[in-house]
N, C-alpha and C. Protein backbone atom coordinates (compact mmCIF):
# COMPACT_ATOMS: atom_id res chain seq x y z
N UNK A 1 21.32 -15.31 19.44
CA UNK A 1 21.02 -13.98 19.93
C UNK A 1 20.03 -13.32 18.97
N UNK A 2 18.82 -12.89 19.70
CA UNK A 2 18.24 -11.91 18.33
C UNK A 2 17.69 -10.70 18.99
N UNK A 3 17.85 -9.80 18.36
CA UNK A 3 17.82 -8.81 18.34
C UNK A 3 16.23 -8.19 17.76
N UNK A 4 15.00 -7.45 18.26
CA UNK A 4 13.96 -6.54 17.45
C UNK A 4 13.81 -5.19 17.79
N UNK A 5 13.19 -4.39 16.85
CA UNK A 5 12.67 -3.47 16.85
C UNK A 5 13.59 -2.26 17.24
N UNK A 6 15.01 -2.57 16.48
CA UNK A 6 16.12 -1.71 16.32
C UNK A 6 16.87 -1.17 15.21
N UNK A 7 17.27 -0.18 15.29
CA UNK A 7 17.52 0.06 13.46
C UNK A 7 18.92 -0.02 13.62
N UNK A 8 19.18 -1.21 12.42
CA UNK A 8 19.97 -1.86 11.64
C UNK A 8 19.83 -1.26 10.63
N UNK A 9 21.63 -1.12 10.02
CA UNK A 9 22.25 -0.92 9.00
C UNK A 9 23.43 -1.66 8.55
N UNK A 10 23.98 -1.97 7.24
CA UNK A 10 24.93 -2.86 7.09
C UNK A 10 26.17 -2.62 8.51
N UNK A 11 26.69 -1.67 8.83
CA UNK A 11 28.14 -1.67 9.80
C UNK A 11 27.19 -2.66 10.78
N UNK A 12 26.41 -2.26 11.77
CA UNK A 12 26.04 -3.08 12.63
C UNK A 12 25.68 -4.28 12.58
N UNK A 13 25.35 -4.96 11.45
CA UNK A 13 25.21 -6.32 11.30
C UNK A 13 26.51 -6.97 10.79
N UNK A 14 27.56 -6.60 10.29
CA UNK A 14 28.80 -6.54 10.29
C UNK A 14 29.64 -6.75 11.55
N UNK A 15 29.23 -5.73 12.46
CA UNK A 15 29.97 -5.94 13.97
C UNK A 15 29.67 -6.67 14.61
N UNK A 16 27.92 -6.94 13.92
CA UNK A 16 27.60 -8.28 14.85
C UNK A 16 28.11 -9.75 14.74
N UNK A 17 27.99 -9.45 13.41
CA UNK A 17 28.32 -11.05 12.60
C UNK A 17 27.99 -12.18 12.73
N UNK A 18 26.79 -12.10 12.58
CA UNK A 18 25.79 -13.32 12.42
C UNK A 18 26.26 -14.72 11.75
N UNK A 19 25.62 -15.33 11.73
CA UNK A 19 25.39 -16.68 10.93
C UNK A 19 24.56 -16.56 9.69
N UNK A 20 23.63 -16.15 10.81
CA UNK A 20 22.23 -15.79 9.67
C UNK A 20 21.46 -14.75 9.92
N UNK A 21 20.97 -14.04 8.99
CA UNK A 21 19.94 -12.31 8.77
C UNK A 21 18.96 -12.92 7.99
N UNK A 22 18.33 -12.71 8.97
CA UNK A 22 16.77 -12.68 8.61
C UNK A 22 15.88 -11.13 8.12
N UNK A 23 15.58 -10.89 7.31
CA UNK A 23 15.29 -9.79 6.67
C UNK A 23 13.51 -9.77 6.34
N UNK A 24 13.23 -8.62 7.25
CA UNK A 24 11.60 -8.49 7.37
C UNK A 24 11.21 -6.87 7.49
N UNK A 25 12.15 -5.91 6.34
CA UNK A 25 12.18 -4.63 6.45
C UNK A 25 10.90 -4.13 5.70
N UNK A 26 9.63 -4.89 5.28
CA UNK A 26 8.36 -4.23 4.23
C UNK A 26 8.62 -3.67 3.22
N UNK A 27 7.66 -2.56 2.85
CA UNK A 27 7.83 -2.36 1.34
C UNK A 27 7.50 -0.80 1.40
N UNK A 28 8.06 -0.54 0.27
CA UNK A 28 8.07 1.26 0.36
C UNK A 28 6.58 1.23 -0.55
N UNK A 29 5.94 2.48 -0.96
CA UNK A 29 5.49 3.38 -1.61
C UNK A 29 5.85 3.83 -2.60
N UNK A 30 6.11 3.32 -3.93
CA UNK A 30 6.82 4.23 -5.10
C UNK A 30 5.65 4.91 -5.36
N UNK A 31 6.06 6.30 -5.97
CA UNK A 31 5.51 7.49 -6.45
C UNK A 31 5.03 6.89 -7.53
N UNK A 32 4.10 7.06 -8.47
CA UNK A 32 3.02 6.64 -9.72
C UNK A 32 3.76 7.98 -10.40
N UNK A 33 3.94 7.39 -11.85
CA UNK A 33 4.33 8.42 -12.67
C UNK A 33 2.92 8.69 -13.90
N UNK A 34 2.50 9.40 -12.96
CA UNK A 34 1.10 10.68 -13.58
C UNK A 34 1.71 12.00 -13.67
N UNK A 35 1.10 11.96 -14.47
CA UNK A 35 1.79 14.03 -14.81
C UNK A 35 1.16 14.75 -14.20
N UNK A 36 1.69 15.26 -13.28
CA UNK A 36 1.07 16.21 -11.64
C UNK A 36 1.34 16.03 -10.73
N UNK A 37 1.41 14.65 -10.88
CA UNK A 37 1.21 14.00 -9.38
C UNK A 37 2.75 14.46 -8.30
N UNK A 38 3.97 14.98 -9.21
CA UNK A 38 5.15 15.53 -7.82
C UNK A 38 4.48 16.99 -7.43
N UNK A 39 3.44 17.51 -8.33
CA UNK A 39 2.93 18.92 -7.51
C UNK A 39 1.68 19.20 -6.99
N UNK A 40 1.34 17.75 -6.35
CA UNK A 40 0.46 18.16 -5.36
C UNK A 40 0.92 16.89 -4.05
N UNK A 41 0.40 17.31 -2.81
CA UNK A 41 0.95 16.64 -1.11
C UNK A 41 -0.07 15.56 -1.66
N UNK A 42 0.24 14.38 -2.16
CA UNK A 42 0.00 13.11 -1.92
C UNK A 42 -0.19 12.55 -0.29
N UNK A 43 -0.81 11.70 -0.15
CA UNK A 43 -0.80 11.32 1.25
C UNK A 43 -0.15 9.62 1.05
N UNK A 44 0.68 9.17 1.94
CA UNK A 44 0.63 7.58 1.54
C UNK A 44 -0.16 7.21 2.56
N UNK A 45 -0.99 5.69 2.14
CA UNK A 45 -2.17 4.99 2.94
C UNK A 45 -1.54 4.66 4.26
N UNK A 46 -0.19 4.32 4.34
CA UNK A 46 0.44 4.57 5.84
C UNK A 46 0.75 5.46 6.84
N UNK A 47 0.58 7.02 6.26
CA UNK A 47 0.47 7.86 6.98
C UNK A 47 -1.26 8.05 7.64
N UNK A 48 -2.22 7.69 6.93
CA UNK A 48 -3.38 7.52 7.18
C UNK A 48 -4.01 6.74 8.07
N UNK A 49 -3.47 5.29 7.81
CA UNK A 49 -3.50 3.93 8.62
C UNK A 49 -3.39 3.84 10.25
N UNK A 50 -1.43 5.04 10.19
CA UNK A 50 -1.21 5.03 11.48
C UNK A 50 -1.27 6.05 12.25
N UNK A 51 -2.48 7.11 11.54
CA UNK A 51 -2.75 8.72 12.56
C UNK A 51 -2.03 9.29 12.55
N UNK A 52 -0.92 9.27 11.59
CA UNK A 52 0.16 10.31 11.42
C UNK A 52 -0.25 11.77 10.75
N UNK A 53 -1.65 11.64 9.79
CA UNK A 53 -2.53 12.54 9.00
C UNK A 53 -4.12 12.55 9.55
N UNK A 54 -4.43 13.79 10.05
CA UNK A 54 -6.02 13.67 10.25
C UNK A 54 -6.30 14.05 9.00
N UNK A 55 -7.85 13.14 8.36
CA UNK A 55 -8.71 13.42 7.77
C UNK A 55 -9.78 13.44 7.75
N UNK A 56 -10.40 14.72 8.02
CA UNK A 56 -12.12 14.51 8.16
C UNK A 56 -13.01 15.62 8.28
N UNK A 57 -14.08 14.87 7.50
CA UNK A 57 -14.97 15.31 6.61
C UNK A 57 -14.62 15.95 5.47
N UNK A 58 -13.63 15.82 4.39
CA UNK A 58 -13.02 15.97 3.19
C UNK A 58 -13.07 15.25 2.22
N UNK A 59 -13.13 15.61 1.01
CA UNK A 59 -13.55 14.88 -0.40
C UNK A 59 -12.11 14.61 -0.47
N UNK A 60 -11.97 12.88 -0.51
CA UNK A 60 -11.00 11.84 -0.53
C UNK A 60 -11.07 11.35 -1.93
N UNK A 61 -9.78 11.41 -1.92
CA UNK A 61 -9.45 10.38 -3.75
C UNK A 61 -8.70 9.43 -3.38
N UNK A 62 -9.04 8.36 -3.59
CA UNK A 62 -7.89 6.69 -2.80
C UNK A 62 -7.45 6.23 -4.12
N UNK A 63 -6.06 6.45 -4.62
CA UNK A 63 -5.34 5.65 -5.79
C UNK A 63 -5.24 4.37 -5.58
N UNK A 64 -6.29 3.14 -6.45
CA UNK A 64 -5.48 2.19 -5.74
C UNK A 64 -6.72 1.02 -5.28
N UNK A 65 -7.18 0.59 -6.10
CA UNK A 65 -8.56 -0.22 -5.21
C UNK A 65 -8.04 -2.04 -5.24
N UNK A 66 -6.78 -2.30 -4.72
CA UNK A 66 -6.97 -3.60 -3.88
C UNK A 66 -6.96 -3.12 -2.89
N UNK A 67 -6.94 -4.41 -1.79
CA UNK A 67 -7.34 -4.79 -0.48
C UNK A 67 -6.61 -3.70 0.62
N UNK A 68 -5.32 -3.04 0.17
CA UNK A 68 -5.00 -1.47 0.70
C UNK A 68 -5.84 -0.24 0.63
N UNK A 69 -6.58 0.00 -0.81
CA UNK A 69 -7.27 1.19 -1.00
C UNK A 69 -8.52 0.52 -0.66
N UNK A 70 -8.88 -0.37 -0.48
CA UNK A 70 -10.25 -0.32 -0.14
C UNK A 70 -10.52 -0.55 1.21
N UNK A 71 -9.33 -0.93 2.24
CA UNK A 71 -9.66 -0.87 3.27
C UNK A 71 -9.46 0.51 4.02
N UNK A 72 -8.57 0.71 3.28
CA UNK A 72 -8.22 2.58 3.49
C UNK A 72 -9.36 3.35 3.64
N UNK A 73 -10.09 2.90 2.35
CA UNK A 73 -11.41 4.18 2.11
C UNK A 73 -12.13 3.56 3.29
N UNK A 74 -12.32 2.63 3.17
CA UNK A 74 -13.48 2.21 4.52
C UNK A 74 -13.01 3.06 5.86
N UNK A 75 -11.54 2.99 6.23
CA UNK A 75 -11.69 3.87 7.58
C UNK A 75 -11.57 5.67 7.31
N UNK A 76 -11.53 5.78 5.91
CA UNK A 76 -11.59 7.48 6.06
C UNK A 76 -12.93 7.19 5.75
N UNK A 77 -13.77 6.35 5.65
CA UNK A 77 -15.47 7.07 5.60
C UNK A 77 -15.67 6.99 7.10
N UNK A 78 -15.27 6.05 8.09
CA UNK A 78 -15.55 6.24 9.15
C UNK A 78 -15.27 7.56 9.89
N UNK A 79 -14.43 8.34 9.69
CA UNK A 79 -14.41 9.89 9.98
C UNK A 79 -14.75 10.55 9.36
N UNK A 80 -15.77 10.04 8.40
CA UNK A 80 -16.79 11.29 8.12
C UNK A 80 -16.34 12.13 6.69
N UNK A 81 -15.39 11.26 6.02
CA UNK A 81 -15.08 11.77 4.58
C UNK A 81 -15.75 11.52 3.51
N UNK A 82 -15.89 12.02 2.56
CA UNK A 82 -16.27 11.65 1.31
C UNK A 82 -15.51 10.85 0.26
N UNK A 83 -15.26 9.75 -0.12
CA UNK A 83 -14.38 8.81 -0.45
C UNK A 83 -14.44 8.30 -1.61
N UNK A 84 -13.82 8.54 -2.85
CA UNK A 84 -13.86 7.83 -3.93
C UNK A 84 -12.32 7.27 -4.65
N UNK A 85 -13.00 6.20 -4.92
CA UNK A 85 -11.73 5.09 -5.06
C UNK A 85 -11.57 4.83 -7.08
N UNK A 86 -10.13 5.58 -7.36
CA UNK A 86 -10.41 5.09 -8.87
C UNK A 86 -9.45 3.98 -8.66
N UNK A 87 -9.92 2.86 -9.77
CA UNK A 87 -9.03 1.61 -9.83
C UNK A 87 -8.91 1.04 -11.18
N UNK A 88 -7.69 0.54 -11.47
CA UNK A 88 -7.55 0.15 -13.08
C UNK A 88 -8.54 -1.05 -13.72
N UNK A 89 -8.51 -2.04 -12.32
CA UNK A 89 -9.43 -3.42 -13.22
C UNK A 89 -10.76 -3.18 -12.95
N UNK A 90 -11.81 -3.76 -13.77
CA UNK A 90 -12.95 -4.24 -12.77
C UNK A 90 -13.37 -5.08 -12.12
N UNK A 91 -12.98 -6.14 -11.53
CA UNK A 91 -12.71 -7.00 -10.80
C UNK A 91 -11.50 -6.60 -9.49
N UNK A 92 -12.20 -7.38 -8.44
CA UNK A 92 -11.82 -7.18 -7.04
C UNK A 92 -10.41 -7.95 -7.73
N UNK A 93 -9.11 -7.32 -6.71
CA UNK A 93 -7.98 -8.00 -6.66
C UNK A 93 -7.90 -9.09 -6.24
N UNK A 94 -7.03 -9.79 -6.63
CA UNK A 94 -7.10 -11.61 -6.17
C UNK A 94 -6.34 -11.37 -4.74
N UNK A 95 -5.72 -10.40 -4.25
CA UNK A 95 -5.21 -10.90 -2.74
C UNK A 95 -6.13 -10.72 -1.93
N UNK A 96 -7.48 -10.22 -2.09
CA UNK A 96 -8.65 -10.64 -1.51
C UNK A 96 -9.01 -11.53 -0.91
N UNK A 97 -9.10 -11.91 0.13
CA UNK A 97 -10.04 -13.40 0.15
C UNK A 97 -11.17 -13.23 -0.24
N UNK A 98 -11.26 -14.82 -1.04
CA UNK A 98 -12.79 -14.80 -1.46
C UNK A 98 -13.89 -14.63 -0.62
N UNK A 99 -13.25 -15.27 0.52
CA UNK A 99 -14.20 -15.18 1.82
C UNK A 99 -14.62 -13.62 2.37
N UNK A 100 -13.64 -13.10 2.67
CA UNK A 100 -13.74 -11.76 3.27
C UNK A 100 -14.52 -10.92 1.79
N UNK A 101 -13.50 -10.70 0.47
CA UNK A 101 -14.28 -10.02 -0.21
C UNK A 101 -15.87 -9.33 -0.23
N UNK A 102 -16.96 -10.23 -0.22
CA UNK A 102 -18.16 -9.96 0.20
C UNK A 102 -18.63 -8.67 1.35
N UNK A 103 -18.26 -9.22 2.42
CA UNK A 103 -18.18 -8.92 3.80
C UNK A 103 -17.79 -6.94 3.25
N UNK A 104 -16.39 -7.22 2.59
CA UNK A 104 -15.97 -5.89 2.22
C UNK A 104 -16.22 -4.65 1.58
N UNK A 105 -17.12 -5.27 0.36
CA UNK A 105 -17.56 -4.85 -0.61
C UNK A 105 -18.78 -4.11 -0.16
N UNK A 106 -19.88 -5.02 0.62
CA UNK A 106 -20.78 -5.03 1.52
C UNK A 106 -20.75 -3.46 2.27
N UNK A 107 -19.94 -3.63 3.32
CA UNK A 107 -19.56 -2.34 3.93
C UNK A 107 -18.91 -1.27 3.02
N UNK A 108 -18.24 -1.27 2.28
CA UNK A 108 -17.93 -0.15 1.07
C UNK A 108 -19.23 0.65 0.60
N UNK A 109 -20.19 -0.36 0.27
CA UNK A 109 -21.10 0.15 -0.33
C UNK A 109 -21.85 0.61 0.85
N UNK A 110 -22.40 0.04 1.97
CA UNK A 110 -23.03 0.93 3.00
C UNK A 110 -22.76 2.12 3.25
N UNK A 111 -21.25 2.57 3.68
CA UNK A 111 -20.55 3.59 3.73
C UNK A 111 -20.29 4.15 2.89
N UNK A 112 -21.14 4.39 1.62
CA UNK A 112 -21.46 5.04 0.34
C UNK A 112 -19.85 5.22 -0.22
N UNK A 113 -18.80 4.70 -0.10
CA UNK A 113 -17.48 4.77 -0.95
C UNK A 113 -17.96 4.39 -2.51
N UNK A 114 -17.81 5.55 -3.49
CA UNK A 114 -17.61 5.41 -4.84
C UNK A 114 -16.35 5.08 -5.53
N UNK A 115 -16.79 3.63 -5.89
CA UNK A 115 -15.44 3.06 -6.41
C UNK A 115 -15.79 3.02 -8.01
N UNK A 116 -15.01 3.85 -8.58
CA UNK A 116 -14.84 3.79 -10.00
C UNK A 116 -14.08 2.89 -10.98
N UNK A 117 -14.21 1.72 -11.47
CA UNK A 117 -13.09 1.05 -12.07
C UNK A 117 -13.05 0.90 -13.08
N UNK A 118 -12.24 0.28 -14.26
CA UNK A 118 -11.79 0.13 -15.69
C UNK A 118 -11.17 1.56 -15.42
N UNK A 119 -10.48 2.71 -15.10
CA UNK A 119 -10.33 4.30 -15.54
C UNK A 119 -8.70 4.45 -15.19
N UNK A 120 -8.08 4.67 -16.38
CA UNK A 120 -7.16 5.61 -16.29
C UNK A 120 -6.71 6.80 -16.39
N UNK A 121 -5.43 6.86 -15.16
CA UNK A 121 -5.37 8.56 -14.47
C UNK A 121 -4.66 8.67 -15.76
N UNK A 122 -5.00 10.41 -16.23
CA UNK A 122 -4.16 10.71 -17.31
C UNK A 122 -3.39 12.24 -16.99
N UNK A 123 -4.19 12.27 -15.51
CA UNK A 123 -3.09 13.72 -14.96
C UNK A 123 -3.72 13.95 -13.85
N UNK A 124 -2.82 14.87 -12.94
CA UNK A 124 -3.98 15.18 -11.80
C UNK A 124 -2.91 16.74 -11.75
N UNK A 125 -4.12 17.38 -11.45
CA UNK A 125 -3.96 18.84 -11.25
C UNK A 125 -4.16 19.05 -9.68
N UNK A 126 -3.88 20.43 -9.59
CA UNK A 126 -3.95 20.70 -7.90
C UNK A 126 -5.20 20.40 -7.14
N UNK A 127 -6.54 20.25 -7.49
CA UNK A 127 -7.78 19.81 -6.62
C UNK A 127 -8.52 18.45 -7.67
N UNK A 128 -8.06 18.42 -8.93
CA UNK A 128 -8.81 16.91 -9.53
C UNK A 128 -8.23 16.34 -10.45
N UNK A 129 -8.81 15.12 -10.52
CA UNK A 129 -7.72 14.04 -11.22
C UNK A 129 -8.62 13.97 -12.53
N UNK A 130 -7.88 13.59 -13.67
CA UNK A 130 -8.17 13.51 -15.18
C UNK A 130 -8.38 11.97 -15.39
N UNK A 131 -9.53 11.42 -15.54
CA UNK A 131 -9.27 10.26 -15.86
C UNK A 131 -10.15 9.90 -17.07
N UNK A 132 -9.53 8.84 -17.94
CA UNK A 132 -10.05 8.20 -19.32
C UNK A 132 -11.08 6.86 -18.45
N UNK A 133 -12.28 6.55 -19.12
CA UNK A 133 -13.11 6.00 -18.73
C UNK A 133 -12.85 4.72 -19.48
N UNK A 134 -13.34 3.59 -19.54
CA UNK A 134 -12.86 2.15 -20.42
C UNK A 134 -14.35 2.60 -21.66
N UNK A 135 -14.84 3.77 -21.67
CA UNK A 135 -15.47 3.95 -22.75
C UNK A 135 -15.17 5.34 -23.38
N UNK A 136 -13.53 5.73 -22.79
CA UNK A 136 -12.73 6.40 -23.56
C UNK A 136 -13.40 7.89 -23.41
N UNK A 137 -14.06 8.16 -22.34
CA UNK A 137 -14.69 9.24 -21.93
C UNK A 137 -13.25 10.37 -20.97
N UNK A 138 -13.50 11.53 -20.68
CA UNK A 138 -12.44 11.93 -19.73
C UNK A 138 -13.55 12.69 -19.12
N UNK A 139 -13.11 12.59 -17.79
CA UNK A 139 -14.14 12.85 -16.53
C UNK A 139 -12.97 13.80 -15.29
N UNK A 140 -13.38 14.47 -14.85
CA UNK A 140 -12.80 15.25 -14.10
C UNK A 140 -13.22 14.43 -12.59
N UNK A 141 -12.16 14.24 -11.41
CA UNK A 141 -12.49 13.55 -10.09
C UNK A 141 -11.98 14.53 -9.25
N UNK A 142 -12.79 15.26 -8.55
CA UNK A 142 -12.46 16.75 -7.50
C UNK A 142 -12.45 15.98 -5.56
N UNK A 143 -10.82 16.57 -5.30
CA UNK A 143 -10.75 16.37 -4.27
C UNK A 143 -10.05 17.46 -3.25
N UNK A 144 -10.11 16.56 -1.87
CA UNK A 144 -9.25 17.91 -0.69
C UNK A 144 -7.65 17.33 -0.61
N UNK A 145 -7.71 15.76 -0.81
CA UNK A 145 -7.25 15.06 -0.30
C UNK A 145 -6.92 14.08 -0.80
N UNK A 146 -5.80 13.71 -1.42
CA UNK A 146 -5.46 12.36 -2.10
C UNK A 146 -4.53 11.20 -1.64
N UNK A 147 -5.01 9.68 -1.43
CA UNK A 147 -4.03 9.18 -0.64
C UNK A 147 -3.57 7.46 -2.11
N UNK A 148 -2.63 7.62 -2.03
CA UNK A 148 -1.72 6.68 -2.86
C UNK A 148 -1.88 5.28 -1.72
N UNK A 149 -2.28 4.27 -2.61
CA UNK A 149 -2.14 2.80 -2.28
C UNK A 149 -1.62 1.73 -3.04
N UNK A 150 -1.55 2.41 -4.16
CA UNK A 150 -0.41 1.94 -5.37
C UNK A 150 0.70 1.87 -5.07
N UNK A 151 1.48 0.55 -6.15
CA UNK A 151 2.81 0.99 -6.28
C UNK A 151 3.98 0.46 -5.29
N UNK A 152 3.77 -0.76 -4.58
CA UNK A 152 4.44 -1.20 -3.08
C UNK A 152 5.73 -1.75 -3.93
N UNK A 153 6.61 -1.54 -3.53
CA UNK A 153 7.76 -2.21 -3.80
C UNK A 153 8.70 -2.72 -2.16
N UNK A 154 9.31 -3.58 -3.18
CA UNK A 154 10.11 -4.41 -1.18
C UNK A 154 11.25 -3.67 -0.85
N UNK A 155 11.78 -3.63 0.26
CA UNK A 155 12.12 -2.71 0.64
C UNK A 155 13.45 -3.74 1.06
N UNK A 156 14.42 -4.13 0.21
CA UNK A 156 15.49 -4.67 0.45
C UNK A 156 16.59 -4.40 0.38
N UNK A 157 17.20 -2.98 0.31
CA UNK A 157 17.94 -2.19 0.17
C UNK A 157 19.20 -3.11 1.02
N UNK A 158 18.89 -3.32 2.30
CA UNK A 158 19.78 -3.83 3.10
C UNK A 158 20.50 -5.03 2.94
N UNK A 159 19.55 -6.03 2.34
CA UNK A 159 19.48 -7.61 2.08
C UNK A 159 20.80 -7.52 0.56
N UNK A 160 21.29 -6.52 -0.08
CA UNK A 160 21.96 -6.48 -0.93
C UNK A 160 23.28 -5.79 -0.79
N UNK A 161 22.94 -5.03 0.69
CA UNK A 161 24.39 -4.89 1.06
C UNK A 161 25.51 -5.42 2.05
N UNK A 162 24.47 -6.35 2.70
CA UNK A 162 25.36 -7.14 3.83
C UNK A 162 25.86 -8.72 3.45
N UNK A 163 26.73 -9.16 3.95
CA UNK A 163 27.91 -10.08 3.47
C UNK A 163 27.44 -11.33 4.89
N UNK A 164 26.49 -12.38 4.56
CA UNK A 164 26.51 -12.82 5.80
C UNK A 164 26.28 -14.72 5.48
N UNK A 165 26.53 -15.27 5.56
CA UNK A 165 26.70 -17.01 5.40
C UNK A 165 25.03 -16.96 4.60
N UNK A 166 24.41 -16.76 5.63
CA UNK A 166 23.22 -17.15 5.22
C UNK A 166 22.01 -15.55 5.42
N UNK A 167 21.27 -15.47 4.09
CA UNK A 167 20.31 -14.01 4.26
C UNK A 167 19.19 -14.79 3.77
N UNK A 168 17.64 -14.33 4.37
CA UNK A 168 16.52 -14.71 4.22
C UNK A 168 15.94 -12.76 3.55
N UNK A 169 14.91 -13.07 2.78
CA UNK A 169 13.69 -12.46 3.00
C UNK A 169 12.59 -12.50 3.14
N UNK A 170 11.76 -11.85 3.79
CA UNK A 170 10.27 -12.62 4.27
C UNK A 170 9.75 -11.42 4.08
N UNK A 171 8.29 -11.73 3.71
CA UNK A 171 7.16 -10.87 3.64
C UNK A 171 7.38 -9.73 2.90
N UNK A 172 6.63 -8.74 2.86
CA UNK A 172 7.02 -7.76 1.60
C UNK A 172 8.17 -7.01 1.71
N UNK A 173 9.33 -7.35 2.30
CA UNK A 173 10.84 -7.37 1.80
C UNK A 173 11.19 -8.29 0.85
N UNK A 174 10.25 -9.44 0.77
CA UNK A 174 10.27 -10.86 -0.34
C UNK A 174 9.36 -10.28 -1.39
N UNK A 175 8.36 -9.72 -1.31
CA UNK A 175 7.30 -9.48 -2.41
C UNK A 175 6.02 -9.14 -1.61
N UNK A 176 5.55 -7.85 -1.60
CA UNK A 176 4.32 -6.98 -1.34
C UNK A 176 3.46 -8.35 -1.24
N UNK A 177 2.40 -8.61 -0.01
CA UNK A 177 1.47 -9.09 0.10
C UNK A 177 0.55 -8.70 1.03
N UNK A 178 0.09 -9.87 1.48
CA UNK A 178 -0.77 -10.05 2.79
C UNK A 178 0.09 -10.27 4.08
N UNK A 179 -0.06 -10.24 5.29
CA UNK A 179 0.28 -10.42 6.18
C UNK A 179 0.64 -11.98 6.99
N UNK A 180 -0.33 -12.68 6.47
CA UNK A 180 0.01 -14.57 6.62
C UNK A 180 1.28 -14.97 5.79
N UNK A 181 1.51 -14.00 4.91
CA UNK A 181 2.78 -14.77 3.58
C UNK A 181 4.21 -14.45 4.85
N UNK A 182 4.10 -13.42 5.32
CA UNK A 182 5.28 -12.81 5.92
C UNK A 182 5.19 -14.14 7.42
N UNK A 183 3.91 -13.91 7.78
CA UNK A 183 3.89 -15.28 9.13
C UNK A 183 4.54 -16.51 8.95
N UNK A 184 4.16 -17.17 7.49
CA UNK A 184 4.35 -18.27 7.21
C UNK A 184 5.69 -18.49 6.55
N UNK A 185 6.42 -17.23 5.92
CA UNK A 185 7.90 -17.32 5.42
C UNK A 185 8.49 -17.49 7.06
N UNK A 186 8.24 -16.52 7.97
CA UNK A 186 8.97 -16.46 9.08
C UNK A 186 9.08 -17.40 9.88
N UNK A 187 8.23 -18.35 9.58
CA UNK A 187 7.99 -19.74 10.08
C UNK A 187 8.78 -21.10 9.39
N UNK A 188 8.96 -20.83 8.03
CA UNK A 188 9.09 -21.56 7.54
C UNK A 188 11.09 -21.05 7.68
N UNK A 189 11.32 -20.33 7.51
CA UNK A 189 12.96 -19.73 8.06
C UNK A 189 13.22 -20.42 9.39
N UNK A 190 12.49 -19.95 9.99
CA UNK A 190 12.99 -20.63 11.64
C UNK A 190 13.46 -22.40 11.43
N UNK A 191 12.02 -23.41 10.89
CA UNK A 191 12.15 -24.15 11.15
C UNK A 191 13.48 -25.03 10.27
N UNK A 192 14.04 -24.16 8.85
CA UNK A 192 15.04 -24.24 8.06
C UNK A 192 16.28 -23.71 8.52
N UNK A 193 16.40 -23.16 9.43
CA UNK A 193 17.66 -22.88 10.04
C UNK A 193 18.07 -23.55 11.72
């Protein structure tokens, strides 16, 4: 019997009483501990993603430049925002594909997104963020609008409270990724059970 796209909590998987729970609940958003950052409306990149937040034509700050913040900024430039991306490394994140990377970077830069990297946040105040430069500079970053892409943690809250023969986790309930890791765990569960 299986059951989707219903909310489950330990009693009900209890009453159900499975064999086996398969666990594919994603990953939260932890808050970044910057000094400011609980007093100003953060946006998370999922409220953005799924039109839950209009933004447009507003000076955008994207926390966060892997393959989340940079695809993020790409669709708030498409409505017409002003978009700058601070990020800790200088180098593209490895969950990139090498392949796609290019392609990405490519369009970032068409769509004039300023991505700043080596810089750490050292505070953010109510309209701009404080950041140290990797040449130890501090630079002020002025926005309308700030959206968090940092920080994914799995979201297994459940997977630790239910009592069941056999529990799986897949995809970023297993560990924040890409979207093929979660295909290919879920695949690889099926054909193991």
């Amino acid at each position: 019997h299986i059951q989707l796209r219903e909310f489950v909590d330990k009693q009900k998987i209890e009453a159900f009483s499975p064999d086996v729970v398969i666990i594919a609940t994603g990953s939260e958003l932890t808050m970044p501990q910057i000094p400011g950052m609980r007093n100003i409306n953060g946006l998370s990149f999922k409220e953005v993603l799924k039109g839950e937040v209009k933004i447009e034509r507003e000076k955008v700050v994207v926390l966060g430049g892997g393959l989340i913040g940079l695809e993020t900024a790409l669709f708030l430039t498409s409505l017409g925002n002003d978009v700058t991306v601070l990020k800790r490394y200088e180098t593209i994140s490895e969950n990139i594909d090498p392949v796609y990377a290019p392609h990405l970077l490519s369009n970032l830069q068409k769509q004039g997104v300023n991505i700043i990297s080596k810089v750490m946040i050292m505070e953010i105040e109510q309209n701009q963020v404080l950041i140290k430069t990797h040449s130890k500079e501090l630079n002020k970053v002025y926005f309308d609008k700030i959206v968090l892409t940092r920080e994914l943690m799995p979201s297994n809250k459940l997977a630790k409270e239910i009592e069941a023969s056999e529990v799986y986790l897949i995809g970023d309930a297993l560990k924040p990724r890409r979207i093929f890791n979660a295909v290919f765990e879920g695949f690889m569960v099926g054909r193991q059970i």
